[in-house]
N, C-alpha and C. Protein backbone atom coordinates (compact mmCIF):
# COMPACT_ATOMS: atom_id res chain seq x y z
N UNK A 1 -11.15 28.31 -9.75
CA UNK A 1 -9.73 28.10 -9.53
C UNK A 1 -9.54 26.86 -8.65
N UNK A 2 -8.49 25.93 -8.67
CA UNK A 2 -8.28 24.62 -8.05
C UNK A 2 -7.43 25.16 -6.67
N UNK A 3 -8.41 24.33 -6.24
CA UNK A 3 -7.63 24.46 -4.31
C UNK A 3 -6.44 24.36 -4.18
N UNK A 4 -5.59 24.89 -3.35
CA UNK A 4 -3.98 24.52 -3.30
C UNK A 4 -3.69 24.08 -1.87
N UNK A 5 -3.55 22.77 -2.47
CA UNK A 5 -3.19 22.34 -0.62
C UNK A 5 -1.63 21.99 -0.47
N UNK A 6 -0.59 22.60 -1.35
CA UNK A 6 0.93 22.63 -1.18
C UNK A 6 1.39 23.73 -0.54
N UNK A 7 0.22 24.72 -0.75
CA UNK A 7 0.76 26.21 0.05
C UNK A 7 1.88 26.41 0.42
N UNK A 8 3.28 26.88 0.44
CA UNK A 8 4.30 27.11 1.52
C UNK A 8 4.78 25.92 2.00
N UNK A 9 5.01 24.61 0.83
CA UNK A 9 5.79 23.52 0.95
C UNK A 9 6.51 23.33 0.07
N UNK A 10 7.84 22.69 -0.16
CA UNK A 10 8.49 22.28 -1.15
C UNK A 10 7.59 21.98 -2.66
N UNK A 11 6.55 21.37 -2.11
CA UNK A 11 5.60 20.54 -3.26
C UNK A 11 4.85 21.67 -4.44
N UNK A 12 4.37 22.99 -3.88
CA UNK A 12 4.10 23.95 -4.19
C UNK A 12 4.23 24.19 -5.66
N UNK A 13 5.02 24.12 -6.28
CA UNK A 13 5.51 24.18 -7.48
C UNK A 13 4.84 23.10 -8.29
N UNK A 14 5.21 21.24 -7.83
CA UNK A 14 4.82 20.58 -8.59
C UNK A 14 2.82 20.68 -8.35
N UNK A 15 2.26 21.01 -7.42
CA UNK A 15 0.99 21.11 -7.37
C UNK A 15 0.01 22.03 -8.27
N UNK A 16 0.78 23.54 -8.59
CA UNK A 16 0.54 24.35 -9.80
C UNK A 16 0.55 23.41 -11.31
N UNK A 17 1.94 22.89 -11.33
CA UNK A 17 1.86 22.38 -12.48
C UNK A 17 1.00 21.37 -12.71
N UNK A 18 0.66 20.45 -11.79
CA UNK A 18 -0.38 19.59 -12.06
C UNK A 18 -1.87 19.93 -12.52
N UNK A 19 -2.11 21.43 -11.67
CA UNK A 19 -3.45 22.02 -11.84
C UNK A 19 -3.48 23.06 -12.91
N UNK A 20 -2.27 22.80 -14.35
CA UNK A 20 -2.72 23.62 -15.34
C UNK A 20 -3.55 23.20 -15.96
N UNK A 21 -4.24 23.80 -17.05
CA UNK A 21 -5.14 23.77 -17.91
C UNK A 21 -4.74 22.79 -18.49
N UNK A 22 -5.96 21.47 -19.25
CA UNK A 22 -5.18 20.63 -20.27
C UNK A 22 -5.28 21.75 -21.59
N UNK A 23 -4.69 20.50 -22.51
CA UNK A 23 -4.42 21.31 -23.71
C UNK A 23 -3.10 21.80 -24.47
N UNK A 24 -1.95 21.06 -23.17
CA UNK A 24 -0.76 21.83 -23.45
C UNK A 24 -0.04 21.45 -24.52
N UNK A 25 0.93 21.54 -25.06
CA UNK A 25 2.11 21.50 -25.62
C UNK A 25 3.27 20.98 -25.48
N UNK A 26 3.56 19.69 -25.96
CA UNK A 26 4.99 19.58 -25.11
C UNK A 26 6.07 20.26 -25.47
N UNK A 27 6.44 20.68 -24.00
CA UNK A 27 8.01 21.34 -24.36
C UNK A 27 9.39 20.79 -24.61
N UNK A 28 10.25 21.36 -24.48
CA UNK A 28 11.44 20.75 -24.19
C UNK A 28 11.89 19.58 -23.39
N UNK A 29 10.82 20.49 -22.21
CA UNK A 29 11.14 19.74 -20.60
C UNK A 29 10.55 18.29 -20.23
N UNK A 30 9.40 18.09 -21.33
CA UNK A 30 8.57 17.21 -20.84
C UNK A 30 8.01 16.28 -21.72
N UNK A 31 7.47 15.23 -21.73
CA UNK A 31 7.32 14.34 -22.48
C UNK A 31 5.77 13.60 -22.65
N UNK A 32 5.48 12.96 -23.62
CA UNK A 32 3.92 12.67 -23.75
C UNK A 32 3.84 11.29 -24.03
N UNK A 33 3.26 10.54 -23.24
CA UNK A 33 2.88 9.36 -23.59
C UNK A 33 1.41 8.82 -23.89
N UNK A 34 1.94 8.38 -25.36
CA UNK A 34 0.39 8.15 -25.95
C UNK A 34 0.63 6.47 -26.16
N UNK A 35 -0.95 6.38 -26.76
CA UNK A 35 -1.12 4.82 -27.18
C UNK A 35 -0.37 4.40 -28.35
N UNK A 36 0.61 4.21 -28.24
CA UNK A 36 1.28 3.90 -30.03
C UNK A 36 0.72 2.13 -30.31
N UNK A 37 0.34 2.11 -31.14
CA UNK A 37 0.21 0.33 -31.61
C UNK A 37 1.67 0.07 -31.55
N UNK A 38 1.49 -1.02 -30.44
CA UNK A 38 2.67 -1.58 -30.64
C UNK A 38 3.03 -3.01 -32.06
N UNK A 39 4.92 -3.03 -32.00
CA UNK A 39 4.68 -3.90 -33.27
C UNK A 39 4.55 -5.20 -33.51
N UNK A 40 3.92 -5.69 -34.93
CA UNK A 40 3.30 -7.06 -34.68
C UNK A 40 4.27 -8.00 -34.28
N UNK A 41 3.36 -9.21 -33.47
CA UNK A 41 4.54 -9.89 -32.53
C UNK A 41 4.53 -9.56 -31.61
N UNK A 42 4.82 -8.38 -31.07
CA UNK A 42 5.60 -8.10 -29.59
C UNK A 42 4.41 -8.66 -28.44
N UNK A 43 3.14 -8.15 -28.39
CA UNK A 43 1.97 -9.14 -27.49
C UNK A 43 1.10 -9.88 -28.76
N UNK A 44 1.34 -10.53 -29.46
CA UNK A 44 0.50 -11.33 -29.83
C UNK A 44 0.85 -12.58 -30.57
N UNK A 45 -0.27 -13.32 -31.00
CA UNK A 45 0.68 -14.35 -32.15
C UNK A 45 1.35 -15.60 -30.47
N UNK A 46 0.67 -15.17 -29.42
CA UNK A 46 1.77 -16.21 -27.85
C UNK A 46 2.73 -15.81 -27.56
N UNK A 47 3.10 -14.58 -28.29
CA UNK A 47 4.41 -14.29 -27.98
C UNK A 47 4.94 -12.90 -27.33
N UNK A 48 5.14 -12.82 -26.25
CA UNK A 48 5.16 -11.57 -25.42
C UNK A 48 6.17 -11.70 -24.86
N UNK A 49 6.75 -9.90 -25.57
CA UNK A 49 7.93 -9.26 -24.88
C UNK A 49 7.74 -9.29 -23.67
N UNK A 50 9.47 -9.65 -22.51
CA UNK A 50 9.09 -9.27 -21.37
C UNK A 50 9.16 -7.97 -20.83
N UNK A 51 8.66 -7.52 -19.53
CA UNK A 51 8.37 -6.68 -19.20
C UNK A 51 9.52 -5.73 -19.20
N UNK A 52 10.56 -6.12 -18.45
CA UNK A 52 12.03 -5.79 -18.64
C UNK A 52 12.42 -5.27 -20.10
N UNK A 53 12.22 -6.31 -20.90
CA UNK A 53 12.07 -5.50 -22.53
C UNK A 53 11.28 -4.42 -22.99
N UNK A 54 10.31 -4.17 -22.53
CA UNK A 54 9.26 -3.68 -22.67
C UNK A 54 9.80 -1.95 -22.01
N UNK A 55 10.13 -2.33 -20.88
CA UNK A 55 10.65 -0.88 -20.51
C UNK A 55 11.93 -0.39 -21.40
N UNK A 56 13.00 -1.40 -21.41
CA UNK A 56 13.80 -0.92 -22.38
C UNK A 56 13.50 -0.47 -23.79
N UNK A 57 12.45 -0.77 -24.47
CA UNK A 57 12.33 -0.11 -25.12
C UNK A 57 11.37 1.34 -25.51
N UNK A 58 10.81 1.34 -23.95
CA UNK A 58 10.14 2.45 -24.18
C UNK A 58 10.79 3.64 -23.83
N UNK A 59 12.39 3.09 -23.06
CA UNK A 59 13.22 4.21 -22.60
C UNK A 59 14.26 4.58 -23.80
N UNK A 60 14.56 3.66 -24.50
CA UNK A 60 14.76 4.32 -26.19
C UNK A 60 14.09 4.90 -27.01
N UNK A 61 12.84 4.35 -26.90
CA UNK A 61 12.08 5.55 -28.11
C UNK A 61 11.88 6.71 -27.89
N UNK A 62 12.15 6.89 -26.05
CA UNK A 62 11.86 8.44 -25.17
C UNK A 62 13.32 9.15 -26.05
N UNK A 63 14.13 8.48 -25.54
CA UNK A 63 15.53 9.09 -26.00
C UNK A 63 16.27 10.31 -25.07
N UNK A 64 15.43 10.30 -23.77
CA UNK A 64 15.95 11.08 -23.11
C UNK A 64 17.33 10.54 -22.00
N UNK A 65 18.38 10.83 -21.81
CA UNK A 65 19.21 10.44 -20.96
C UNK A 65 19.03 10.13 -19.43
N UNK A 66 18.46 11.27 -18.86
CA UNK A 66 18.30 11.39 -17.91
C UNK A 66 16.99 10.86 -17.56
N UNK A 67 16.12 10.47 -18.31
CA UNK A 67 15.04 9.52 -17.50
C UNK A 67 15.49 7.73 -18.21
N UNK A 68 16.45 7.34 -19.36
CA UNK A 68 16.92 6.47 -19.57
C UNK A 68 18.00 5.73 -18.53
N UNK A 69 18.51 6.75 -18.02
CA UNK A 69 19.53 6.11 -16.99
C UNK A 69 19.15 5.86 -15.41
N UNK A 70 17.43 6.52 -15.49
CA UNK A 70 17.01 5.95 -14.42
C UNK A 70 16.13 4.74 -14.79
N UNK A 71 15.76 4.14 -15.60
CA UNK A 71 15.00 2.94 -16.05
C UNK A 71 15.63 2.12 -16.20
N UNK A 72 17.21 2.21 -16.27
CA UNK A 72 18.09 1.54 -16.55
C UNK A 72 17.91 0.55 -15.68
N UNK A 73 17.81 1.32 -14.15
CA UNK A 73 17.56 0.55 -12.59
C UNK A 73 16.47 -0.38 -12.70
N UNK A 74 15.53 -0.27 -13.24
CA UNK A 74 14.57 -0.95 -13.48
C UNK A 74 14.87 -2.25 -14.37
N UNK A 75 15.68 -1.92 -15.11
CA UNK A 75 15.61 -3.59 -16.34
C UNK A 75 16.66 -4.37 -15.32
N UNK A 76 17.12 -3.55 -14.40
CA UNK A 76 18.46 -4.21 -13.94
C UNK A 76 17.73 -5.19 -12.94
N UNK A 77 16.76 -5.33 -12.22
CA UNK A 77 16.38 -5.71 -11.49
C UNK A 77 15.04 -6.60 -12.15
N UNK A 78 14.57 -7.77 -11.34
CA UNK A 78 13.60 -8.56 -11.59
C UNK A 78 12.45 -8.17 -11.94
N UNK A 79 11.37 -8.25 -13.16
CA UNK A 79 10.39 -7.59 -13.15
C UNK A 79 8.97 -7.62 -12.53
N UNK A 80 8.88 -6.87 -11.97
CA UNK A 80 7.66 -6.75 -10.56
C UNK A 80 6.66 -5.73 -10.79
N UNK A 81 5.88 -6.16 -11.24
CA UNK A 81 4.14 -4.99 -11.46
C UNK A 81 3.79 -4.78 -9.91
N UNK A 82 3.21 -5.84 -9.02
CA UNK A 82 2.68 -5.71 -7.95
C UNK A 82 3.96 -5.67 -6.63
N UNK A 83 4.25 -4.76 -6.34
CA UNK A 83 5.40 -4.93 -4.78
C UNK A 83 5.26 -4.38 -4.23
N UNK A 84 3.78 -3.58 -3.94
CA UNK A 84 3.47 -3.12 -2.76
C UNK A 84 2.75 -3.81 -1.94
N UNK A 85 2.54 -3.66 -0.73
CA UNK A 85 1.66 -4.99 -0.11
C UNK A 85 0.31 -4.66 -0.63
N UNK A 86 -0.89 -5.50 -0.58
CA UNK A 86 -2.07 -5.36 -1.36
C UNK A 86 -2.64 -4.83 -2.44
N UNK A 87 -1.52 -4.42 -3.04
CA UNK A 87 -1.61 -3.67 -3.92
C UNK A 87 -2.33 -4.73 -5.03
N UNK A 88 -2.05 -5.81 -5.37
CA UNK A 88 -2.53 -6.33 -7.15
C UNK A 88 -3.98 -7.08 -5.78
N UNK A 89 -4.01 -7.40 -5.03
CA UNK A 89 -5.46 -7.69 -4.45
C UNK A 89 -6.48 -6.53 -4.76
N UNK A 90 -5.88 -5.03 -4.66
CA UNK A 90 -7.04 -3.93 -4.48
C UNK A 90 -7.27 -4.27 -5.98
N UNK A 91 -6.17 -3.61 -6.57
CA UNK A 91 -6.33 -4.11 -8.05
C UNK A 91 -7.18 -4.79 -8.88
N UNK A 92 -7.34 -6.07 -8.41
CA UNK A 92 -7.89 -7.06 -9.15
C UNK A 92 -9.47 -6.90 -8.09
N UNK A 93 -9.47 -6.43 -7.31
CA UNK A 93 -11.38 -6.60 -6.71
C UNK A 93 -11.63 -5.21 -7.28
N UNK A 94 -10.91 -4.76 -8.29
CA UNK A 94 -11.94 -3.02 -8.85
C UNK A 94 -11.97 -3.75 -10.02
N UNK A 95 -10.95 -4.25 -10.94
CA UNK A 95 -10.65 -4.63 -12.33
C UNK A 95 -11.69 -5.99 -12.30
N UNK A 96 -12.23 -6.35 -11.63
CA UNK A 96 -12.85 -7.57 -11.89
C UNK A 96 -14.45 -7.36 -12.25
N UNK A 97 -14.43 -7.77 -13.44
CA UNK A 97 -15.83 -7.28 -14.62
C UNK A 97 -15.83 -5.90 -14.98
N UNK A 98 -14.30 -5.06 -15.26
CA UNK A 98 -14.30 -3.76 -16.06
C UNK A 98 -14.38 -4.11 -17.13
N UNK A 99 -15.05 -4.33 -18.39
CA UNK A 99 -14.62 -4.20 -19.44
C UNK A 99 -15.20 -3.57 -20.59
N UNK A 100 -16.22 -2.36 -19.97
CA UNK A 100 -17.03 -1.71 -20.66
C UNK A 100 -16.21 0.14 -21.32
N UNK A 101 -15.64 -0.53 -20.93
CA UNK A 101 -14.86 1.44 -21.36
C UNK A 101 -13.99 1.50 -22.15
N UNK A 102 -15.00 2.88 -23.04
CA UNK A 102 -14.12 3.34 -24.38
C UNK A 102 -12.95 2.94 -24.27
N UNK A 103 -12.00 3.38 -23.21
CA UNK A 103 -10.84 2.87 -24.12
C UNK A 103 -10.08 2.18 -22.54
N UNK A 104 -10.21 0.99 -22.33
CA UNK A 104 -9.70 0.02 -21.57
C UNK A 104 -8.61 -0.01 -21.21
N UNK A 105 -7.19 0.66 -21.87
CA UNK A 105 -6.10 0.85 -21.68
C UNK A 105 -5.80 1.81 -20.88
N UNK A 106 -6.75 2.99 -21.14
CA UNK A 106 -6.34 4.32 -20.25
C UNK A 106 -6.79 3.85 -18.82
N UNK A 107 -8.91 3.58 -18.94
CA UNK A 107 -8.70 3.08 -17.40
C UNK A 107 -7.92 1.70 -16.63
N UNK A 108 -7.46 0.69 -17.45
CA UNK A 108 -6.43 -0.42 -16.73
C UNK A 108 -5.40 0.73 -15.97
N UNK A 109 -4.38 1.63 -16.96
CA UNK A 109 -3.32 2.41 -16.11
C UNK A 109 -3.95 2.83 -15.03
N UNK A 110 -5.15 3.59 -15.10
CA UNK A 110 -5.33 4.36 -14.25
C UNK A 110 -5.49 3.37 -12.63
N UNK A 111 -6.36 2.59 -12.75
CA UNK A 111 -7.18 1.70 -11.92
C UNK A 111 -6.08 1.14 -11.38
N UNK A 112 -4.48 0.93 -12.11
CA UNK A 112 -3.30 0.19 -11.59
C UNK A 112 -2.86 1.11 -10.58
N UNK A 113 -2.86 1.99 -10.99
CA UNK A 113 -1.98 3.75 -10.29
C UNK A 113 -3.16 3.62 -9.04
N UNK A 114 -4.81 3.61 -9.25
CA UNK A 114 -5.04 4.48 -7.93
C UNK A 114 -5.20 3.14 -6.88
N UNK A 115 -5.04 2.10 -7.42
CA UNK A 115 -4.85 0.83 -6.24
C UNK A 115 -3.57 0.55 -5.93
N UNK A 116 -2.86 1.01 -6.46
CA UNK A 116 -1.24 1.43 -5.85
C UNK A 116 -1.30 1.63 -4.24
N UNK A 117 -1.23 2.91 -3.90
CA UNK A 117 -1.80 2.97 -2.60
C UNK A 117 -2.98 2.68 -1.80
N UNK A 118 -3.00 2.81 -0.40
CA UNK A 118 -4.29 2.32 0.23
C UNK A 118 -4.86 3.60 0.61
N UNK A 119 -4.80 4.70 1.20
CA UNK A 119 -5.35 5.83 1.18
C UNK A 119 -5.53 6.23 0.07
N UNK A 120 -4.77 6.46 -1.09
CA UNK A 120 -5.53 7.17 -2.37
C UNK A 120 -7.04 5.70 -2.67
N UNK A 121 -6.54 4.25 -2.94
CA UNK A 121 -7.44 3.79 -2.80
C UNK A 121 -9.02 3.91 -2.17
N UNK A 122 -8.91 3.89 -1.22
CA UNK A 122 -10.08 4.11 -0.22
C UNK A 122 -10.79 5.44 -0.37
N UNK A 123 -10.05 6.39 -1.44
CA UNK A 123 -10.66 7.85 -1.49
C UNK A 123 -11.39 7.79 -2.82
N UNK A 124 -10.61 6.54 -3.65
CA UNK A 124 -11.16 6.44 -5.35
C UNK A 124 -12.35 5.08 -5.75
N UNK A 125 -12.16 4.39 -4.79
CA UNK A 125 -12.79 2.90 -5.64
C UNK A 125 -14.26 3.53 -5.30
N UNK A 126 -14.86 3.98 -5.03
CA UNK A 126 -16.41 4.71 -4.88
C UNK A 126 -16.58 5.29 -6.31
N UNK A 127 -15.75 5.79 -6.70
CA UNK A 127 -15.57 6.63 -8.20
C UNK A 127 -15.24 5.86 -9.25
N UNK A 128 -14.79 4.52 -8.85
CA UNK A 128 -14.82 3.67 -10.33
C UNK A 128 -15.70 2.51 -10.90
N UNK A 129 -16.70 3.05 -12.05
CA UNK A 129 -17.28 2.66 -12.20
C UNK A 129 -16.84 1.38 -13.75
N UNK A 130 -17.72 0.69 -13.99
CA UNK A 130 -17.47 -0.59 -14.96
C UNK A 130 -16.77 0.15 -16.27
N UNK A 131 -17.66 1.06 -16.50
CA UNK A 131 -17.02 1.50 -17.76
C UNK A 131 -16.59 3.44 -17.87
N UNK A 132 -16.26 3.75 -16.31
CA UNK A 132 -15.62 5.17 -16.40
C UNK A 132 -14.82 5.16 -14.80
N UNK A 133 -14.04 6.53 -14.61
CA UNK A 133 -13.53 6.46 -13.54
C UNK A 133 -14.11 8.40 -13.49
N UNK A 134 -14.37 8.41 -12.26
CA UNK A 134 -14.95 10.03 -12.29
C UNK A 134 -14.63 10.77 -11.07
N UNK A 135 -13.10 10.97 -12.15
CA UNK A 135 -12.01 11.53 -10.78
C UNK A 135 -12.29 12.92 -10.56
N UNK A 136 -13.90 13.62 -10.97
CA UNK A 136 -14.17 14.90 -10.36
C UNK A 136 -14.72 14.32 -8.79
N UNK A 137 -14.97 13.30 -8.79
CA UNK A 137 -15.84 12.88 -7.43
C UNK A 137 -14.71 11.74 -6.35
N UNK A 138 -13.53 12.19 -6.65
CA UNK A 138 -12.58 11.39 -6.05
C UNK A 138 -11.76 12.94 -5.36
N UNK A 139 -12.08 12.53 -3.66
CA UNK A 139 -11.35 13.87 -2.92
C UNK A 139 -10.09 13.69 -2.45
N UNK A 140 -9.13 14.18 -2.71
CA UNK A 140 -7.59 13.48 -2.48
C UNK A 140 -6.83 14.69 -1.08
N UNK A 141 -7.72 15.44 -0.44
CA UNK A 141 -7.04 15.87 0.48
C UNK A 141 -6.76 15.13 2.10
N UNK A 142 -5.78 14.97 2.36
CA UNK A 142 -4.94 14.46 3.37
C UNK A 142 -3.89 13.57 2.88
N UNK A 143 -4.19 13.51 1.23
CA UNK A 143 -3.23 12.65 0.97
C UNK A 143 -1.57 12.36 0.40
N UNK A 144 -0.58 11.74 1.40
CA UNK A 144 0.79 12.29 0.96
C UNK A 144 1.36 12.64 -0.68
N UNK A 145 2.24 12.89 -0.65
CA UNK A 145 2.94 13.02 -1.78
C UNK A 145 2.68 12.18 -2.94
N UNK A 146 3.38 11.10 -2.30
CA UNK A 146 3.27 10.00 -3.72
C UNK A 146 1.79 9.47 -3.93
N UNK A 147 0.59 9.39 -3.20
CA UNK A 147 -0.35 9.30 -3.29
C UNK A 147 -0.86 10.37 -4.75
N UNK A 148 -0.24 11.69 -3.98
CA UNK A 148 -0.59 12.90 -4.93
C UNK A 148 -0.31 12.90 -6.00
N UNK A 149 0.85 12.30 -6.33
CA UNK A 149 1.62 12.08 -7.61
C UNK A 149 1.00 10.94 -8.53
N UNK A 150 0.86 10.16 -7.83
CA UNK A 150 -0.31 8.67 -8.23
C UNK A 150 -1.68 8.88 -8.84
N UNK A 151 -2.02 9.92 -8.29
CA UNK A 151 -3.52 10.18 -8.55
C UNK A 151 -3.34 10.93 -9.52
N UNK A 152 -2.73 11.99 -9.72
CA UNK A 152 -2.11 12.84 -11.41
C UNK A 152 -1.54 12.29 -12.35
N UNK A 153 -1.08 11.51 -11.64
CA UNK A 153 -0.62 10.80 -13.37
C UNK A 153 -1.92 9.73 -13.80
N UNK A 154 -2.34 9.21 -13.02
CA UNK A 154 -3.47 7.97 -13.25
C UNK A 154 -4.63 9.10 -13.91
N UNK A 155 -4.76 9.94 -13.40
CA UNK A 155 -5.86 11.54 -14.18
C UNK A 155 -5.67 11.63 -15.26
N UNK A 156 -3.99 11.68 -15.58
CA UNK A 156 -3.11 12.42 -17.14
C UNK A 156 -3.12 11.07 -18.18
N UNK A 157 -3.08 10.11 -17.51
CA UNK A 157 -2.67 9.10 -18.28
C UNK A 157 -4.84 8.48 -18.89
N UNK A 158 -5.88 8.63 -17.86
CA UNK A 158 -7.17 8.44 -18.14
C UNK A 158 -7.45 9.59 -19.20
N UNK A 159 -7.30 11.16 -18.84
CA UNK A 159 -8.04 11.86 -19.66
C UNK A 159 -7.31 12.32 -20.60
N UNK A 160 -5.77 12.25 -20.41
CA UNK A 160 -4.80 12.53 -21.66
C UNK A 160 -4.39 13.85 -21.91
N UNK A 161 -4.50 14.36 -20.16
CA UNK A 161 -3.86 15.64 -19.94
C UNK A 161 -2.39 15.51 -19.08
N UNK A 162 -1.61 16.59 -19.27
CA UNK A 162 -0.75 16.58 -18.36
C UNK A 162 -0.52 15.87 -17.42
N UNK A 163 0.47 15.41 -16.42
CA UNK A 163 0.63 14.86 -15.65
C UNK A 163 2.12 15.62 -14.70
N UNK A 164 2.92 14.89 -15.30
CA UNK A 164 4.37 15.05 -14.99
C UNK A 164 5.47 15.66 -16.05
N UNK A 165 6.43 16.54 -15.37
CA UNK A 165 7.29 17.39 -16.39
C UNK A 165 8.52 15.93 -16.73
N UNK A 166 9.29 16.24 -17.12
CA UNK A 166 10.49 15.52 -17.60
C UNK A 166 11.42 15.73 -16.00
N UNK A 167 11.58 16.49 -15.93
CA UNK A 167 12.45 17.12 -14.90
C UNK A 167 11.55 16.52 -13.40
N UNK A 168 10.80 16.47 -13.64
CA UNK A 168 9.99 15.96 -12.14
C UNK A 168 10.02 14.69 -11.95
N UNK A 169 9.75 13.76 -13.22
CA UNK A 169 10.07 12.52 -13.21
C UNK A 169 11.07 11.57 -12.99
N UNK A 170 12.29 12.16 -13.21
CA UNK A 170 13.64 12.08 -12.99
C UNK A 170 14.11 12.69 -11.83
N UNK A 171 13.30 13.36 -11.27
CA UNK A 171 14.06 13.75 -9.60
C UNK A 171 13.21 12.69 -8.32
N UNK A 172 14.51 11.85 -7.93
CA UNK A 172 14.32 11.46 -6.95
C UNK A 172 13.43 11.85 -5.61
N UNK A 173 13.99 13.22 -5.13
CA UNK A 173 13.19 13.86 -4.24
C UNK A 173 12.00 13.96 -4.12
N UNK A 174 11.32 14.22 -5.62
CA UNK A 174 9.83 14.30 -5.64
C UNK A 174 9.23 12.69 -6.09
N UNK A 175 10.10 11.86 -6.82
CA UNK A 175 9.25 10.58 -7.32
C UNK A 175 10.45 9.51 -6.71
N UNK A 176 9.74 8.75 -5.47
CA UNK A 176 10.74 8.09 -5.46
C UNK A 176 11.00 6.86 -6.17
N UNK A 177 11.86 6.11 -5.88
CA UNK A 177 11.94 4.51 -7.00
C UNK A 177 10.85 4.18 -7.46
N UNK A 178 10.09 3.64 -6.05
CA UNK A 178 8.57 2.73 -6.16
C UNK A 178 7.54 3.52 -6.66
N UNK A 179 7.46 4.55 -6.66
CA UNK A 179 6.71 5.77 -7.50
C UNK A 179 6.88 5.67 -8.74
N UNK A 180 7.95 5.82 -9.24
CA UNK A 180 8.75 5.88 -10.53
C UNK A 180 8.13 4.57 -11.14
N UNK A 181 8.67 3.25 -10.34
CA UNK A 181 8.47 2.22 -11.00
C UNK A 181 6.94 1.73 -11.46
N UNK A 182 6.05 2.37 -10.57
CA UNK A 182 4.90 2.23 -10.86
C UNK A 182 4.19 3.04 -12.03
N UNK A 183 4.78 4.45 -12.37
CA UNK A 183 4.40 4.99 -13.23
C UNK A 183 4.63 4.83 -14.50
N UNK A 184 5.92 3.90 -14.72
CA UNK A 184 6.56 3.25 -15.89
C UNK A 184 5.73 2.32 -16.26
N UNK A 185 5.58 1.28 -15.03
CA UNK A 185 4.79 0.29 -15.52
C UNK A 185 2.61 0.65 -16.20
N UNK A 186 2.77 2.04 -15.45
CA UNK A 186 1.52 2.40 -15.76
C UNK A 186 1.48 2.66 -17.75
N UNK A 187 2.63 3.56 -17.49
CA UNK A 187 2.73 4.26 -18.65
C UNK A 187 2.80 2.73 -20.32
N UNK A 188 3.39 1.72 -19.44
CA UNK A 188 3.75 0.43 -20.60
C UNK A 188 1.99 -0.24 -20.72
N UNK A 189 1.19 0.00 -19.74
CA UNK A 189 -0.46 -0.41 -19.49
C UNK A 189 -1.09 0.07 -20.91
N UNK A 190 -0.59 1.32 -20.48
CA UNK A 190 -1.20 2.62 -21.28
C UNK A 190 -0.87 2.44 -22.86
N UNK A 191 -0.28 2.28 -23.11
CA UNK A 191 0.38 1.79 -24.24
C UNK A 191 0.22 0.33 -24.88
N UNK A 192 0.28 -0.88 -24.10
CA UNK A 192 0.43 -1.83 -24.68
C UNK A 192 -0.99 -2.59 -24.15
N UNK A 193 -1.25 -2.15 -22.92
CA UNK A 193 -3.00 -2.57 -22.35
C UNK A 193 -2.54 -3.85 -21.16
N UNK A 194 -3.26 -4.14 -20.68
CA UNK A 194 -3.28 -5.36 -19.64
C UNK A 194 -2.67 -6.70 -19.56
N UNK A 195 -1.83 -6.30 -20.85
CA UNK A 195 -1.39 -7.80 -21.05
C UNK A 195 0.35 -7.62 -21.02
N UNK A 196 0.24 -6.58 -20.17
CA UNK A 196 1.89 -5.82 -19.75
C UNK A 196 1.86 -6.74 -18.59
N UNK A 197 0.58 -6.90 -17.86
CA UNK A 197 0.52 -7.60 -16.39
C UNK A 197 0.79 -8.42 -16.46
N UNK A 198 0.88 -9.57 -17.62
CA UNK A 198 0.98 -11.01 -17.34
C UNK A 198 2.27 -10.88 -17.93
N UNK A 199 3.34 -10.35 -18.73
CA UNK A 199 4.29 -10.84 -19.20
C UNK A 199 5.13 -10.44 -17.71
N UNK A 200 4.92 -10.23 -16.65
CA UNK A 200 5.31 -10.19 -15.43
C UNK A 200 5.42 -11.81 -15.09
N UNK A 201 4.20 -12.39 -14.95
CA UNK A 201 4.02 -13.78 -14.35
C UNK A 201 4.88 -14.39 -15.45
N UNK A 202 4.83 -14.37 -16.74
CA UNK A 202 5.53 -15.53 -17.85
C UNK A 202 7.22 -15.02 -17.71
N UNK A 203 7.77 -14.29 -17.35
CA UNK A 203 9.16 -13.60 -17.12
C UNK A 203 9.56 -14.63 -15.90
N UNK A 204 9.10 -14.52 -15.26
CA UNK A 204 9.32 -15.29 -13.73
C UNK A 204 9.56 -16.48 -13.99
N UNK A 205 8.56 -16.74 -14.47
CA UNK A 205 8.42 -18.65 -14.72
C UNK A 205 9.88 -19.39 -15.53
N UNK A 206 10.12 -18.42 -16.15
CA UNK A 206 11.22 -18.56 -17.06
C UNK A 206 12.62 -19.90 -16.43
């Protein structure tokens, strides 16, 4: 049985759900993001959607309202992969000579998500190796919320289990902006691969 270190906190709830069984089903409530090929043109051929686009359209194909009208915030604003402090430095000294793993897209998201923070960092880069990430040997206790949240989805989004409900994703309280925004941009990684990162830098230049 998985340790519960939410015990008798608000968090309690989302910590169960994180530690179900994979395998699930999506429900109503919740949503699945897989690798869809994206279409020809959009990264290739020199020609790359920007990032801003890129979310907009992944918040249409969701079709959900209530996580569309929070992404909304996101196109509205300048597009930014790295805005935490050190964050694309941790980033880029783990990502530098990954390029041995099955499937490169899952660990890019992931490796983006756990260099996000500096405590989840410092608990994971021991565990990532060139061509795996071996988040049974990555210990995440002392670590806050959004750390917690960071490290489950970067898990859900590597092994292609669960992560986050619909309803969790869309509540402020538990995911805040910069949480949010990072998991979007994980989730566009995941999907479109590493070359989500640079239509950041070519957007700017503009």
């Amino acid at each position: 049985m998985a340790a519960q270190f939410m015990t008798g906190t608000p968090e309690e709830e989302l910590e169960r759900l994180m530690q179900e069984v994979p395998g699930f089903h999506v429900r109503k409530s919740g949503i699945a993001v897989s690798r869809l090929q994206s279409k020809k043109g959009e990264m290739t051929c020199g020609k790359m959607v920007p990032l801003s686009e890129l979310t907009a359209i992944f918040a249409l194909e969701i079709g959900e309202i209530s996580l569309t009208a929070r992404m909304e915030h996101l196109t509205a604003k300048p597009p930014v992969s790295f805005f935490l402090p050190g964050h694309k430095e941790r980033f880029c000294s783990i990502w530098k000579g990954h390029g041995l793993a099955a499937d490169l897209d899952a660990m890019c998201a992931a490796v983006y998500l756990l260099s996000a923070d500096l405590f989840l960092y410092k608990r994971a880069v021991s565990a990532i190796e060139t061509d795996m990430i071996r988040f049974r040997d990555i210990f995440i206790r002392g670590v806050d919320l959004r750390g917690y949240i960071l490290f489950h989805t970067a898990k859900g989004l590597y092994c292609g289990t669960k992560s986050l409900s619909l309803s969790e994703l869309t509540d402020p309280e538990l995911v805040d902006d910069e949480v949010f925004g990072l998991i979007i941009a994980a989730f566009l990684i995941r999907r479109y691969g590493k070359t989500v990162l640079e239509t950041e830098r070519r957007e700017i230049k503009r």
